[in-house]
C-alpha atoms as a PDB file:
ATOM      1  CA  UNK A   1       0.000   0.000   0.000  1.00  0.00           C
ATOM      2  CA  UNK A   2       1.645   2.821  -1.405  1.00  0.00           C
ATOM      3  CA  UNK A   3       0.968   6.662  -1.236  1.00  0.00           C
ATOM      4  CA  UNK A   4       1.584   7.892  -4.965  1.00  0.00           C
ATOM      5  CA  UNK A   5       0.342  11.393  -4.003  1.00  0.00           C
ATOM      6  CA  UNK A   6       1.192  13.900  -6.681  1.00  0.00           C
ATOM      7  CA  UNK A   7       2.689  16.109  -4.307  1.00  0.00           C
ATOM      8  CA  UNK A   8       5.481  13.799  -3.641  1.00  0.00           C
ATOM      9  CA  UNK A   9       5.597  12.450  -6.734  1.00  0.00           C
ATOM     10  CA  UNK A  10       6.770  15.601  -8.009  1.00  0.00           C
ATOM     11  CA  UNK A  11       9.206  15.606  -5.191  1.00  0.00           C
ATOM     12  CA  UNK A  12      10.930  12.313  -6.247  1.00  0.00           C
ATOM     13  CA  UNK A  13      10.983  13.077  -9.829  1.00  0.00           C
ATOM     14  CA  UNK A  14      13.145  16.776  -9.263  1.00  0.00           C
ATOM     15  CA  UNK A  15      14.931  15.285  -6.641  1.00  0.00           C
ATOM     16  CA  UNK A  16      13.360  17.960  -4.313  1.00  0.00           C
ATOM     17  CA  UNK A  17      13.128  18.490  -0.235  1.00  0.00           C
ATOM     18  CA  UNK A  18       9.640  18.044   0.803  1.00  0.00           C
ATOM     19  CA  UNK A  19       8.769  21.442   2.632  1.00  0.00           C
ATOM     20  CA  UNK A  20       9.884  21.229   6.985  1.00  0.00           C
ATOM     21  CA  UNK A  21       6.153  22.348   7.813  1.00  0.00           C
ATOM     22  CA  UNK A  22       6.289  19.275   9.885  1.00  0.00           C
ATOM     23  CA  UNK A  23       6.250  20.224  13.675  1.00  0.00           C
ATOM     24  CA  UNK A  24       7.543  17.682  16.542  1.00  0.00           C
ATOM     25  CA  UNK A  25       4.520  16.250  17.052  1.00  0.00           C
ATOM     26  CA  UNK A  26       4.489  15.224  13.248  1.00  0.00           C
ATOM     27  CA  UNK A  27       7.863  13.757  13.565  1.00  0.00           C
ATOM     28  CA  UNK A  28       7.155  11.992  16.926  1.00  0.00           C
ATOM     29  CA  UNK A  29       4.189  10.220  15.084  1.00  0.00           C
ATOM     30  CA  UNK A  30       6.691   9.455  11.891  1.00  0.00           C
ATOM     31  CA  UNK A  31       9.010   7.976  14.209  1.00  0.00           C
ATOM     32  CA  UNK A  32       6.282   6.018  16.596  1.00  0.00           C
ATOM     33  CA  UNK A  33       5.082   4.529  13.018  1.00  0.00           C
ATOM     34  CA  UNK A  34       8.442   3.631  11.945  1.00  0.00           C
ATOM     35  CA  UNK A  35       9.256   1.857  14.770  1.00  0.00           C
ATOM     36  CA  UNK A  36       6.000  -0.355  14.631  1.00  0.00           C
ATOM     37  CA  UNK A  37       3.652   0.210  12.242  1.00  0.00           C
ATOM     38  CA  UNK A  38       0.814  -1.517  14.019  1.00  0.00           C
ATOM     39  CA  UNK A  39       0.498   0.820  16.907  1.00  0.00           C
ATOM     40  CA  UNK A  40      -2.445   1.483  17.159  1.00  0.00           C
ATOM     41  CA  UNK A  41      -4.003   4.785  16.852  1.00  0.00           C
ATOM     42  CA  UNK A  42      -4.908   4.877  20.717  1.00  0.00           C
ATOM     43  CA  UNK A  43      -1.863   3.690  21.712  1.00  0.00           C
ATOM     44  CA  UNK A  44      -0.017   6.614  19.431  1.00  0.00           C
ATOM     45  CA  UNK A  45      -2.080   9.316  20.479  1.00  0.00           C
ATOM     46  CA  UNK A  46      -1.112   8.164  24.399  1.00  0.00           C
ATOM     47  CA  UNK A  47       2.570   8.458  23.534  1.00  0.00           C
ATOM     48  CA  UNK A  48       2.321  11.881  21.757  1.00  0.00           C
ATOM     49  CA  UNK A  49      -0.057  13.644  24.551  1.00  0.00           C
ATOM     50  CA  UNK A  50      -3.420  14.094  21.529  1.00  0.00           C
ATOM     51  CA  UNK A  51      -6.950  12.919  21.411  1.00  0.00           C
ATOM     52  CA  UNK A  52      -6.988   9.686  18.881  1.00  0.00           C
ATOM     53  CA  UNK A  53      -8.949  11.924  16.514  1.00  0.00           C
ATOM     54  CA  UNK A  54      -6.252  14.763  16.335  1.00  0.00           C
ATOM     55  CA  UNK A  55      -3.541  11.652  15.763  1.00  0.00           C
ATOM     56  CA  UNK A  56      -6.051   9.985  12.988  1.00  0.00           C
ATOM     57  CA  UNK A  57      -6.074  13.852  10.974  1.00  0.00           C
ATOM     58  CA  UNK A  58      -2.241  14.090  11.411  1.00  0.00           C
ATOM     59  CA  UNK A  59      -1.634  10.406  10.080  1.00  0.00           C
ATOM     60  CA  UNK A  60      -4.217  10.885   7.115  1.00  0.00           C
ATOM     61  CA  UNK A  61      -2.442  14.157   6.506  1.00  0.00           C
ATOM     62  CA  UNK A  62       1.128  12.803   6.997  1.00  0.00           C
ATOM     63  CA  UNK A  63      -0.131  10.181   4.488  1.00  0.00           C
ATOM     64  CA  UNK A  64      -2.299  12.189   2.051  1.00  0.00           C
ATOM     65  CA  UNK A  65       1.097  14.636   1.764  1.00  0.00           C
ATOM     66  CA  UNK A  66       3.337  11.809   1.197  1.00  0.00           C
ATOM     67  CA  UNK A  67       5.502  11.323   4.273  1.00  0.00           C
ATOM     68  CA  UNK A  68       4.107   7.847   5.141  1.00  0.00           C
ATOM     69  CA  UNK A  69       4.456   5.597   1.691  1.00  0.00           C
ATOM     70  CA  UNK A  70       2.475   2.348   3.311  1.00  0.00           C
ATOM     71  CA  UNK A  71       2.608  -0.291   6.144  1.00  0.00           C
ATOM     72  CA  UNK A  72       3.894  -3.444   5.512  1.00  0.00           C
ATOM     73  CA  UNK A  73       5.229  -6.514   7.473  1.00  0.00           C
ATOM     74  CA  UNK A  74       9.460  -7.446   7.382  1.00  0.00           C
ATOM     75  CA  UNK A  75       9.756 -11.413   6.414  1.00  0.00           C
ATOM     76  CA  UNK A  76      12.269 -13.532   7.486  1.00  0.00           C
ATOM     77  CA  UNK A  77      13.594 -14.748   4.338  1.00  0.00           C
ATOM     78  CA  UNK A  78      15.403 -17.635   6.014  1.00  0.00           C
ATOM     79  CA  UNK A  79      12.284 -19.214   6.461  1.00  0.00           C
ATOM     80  CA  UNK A  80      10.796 -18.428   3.408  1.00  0.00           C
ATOM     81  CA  UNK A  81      13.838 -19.994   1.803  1.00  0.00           C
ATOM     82  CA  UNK A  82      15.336 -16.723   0.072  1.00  0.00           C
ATOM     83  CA  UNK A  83      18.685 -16.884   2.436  1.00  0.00           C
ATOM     84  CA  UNK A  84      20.843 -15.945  -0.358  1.00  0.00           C
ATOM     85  CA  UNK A  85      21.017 -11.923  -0.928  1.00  0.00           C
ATOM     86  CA  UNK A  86      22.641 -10.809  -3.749  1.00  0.00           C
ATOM     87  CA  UNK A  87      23.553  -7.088  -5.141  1.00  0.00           C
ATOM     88  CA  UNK A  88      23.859  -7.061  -9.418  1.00  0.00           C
ATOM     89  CA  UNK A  89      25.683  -4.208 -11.215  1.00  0.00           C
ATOM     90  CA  UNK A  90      23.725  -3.786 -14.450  1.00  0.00           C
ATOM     91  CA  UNK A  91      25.346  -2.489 -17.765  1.00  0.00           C
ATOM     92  CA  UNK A  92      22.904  -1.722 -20.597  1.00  0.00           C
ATOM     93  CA  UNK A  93      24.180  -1.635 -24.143  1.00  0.00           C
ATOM     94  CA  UNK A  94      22.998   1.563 -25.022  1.00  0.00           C
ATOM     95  CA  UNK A  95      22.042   4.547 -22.608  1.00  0.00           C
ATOM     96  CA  UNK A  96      19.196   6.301 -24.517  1.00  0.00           C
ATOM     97  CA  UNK A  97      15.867   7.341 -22.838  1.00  0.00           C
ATOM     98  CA  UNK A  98      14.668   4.482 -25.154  1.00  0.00           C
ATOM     99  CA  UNK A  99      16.618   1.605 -23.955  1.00  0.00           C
ATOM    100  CA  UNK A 100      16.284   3.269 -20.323  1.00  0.00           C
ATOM    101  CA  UNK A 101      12.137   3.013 -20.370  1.00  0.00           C
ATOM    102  CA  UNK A 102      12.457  -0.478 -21.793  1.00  0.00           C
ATOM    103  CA  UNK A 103      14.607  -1.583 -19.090  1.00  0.00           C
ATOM    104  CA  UNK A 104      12.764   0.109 -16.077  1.00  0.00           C
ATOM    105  CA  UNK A 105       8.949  -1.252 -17.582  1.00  0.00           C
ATOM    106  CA  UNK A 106      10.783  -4.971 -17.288  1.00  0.00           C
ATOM    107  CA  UNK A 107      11.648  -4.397 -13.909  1.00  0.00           C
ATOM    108  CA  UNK A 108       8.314  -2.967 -12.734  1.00  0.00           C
ATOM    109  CA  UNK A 109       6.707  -6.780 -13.118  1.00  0.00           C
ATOM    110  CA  UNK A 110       9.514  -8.742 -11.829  1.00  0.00           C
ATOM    111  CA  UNK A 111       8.545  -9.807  -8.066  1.00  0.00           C
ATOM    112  CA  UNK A 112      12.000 -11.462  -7.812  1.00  0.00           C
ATOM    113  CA  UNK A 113      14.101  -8.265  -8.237  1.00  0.00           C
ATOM    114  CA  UNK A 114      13.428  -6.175  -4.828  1.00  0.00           C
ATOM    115  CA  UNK A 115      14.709  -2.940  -5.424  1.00  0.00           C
ATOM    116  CA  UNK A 116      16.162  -1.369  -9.194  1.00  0.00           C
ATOM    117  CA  UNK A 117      18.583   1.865  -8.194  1.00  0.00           C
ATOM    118  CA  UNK A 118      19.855   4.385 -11.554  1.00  0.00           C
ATOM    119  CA  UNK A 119      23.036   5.164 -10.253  1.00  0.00           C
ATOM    120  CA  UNK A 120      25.968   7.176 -11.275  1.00  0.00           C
ATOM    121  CA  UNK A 121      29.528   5.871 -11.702  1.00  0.00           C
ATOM    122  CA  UNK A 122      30.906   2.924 -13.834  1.00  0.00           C
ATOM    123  CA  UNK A 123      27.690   1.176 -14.698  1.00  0.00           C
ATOM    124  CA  UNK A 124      23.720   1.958 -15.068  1.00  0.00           C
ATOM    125  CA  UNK A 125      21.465  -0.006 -12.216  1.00  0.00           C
ATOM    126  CA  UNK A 126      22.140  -1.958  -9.062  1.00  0.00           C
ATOM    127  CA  UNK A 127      19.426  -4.669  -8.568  1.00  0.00           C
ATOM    128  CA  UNK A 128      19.070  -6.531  -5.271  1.00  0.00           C
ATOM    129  CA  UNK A 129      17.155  -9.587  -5.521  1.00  0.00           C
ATOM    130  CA  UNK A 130      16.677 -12.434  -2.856  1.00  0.00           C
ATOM    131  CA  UNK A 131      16.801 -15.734  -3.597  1.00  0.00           C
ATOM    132  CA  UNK A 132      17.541 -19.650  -1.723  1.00  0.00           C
ATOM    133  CA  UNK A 133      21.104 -20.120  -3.204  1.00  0.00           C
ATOM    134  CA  UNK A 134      23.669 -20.035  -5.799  1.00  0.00           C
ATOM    135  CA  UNK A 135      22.009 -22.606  -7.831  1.00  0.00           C
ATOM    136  CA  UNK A 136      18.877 -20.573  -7.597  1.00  0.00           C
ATOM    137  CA  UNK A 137      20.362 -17.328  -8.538  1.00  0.00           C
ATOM    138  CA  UNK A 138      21.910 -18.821 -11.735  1.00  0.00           C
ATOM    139  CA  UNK A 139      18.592 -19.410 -12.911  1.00  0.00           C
ATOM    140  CA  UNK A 140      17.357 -16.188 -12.189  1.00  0.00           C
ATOM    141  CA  UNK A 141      20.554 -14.626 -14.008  1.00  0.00           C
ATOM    142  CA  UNK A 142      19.988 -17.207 -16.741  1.00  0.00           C
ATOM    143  CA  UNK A 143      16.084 -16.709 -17.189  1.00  0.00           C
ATOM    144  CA  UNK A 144      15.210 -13.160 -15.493  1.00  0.00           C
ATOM    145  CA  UNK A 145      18.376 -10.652 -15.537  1.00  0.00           C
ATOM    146  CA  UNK A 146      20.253 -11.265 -18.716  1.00  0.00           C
ATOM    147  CA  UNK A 147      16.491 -11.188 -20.310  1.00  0.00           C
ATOM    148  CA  UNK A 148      16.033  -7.914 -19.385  1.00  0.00           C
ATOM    149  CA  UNK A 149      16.040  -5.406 -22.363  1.00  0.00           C
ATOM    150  CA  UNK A 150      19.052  -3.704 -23.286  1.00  0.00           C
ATOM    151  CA  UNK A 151      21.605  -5.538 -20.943  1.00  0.00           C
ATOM    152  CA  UNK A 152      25.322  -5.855 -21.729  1.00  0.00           C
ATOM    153  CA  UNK A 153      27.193  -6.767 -18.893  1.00  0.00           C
ATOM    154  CA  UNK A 154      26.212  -7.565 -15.044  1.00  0.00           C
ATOM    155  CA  UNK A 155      28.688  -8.010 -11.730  1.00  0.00           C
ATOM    156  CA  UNK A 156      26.569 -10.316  -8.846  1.00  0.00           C
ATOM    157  CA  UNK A 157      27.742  -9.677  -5.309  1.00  0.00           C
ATOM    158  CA  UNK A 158      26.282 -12.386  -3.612  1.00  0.00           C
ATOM    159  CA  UNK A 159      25.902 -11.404   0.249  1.00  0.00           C
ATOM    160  CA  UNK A 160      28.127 -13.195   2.914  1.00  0.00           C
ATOM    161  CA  UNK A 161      27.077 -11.715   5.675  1.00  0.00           C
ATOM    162  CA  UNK A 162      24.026  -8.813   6.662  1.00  0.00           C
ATOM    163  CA  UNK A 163      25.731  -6.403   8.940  1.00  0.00           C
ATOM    164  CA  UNK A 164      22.880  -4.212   9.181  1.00  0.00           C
ATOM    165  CA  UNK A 165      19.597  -4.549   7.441  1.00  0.00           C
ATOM    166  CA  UNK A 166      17.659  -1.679   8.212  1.00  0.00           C
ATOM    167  CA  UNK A 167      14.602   0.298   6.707  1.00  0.00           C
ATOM    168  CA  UNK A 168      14.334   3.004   8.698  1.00  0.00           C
ATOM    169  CA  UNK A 169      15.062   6.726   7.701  1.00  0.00           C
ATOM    170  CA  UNK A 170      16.960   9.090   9.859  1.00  0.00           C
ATOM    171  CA  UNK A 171      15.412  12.509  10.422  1.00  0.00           C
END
């Protein structure tokens, strides 16, 4: 569940700031939520001193402007059997807006590629993808990665150890 608002969509897209009109009880209530995302709204509204209704207008608003993107759960992915983490460097053939749309589309319907970065430097993308081994990520090179429109070369840096896995944003 993802906010797309157009406010912050425009944000994203110039690489902009969003505007500091957020007071500290905003950012209490951002940082309550990223810390556990099922408190509920009671419980939040006891921490930050407001009625549950003045809480439920902030988090709609926080949401409706963009600052909270969705809730979702973190999965083990040893027991799911997708142990095996694994960065890719992606080189595409040609960089033209062309080949660039083509490439991002592909990714968009992929469940097994996590997160697609642009990045600057000595090659185009780096994927992250999770999967149960070496033998597994093979095939995905084999049959998902090196299918992917408009790619040349790729570097895998498969994961020996997490040192920190963390999705929370300092602010």
């Amino acid at each position: 569940m993802v906010n797309n608002s157009p406010k912050m969509a425009r944000l994203i897209e110039r690489n902009l700031e969003p505007d500091d009109t957020l007071d500290r009880t905003d950012r209490r209530i951002l940082h309550l939520l990223q810390a556990d995302g099922r408190l509920s709204n009671l419980k939040l509204a006891e921490t930050v001193g407001l009625s549950p209704t003045a809480v439920l207008a902030r988090t709609q608003r926080l949401t409706r402007d963009g600052y909270i993107l969705g809730y979702e759960a973190r999965l083990n992915p040893l027991k799911l059997g997708r142990g095996m983490l694994v960065f890719v460097e992606v080189l595409l053939d040609r960089t033209t807006p062309n080949v660039f749309e083509q490439f991002k589309a592909a990714v968009q319907v992929r469940d097994e590629i996590m997160e697609c970065h642009m990045v600057a430097g000595g090659f185009d993308y780096l994927v992250k993808t999770r999967v149960a081994d070496m033998a597994a990520y093979r095939e995905f090179a084999g049959s998902v990665l090196w299918q992917l429109p408009g790619v040349r070369e790729t570097r895998t840096y498969a994961v020996m150890e997490e040192v920190k896995n963390q999705a929370r944003l300092a602010f």
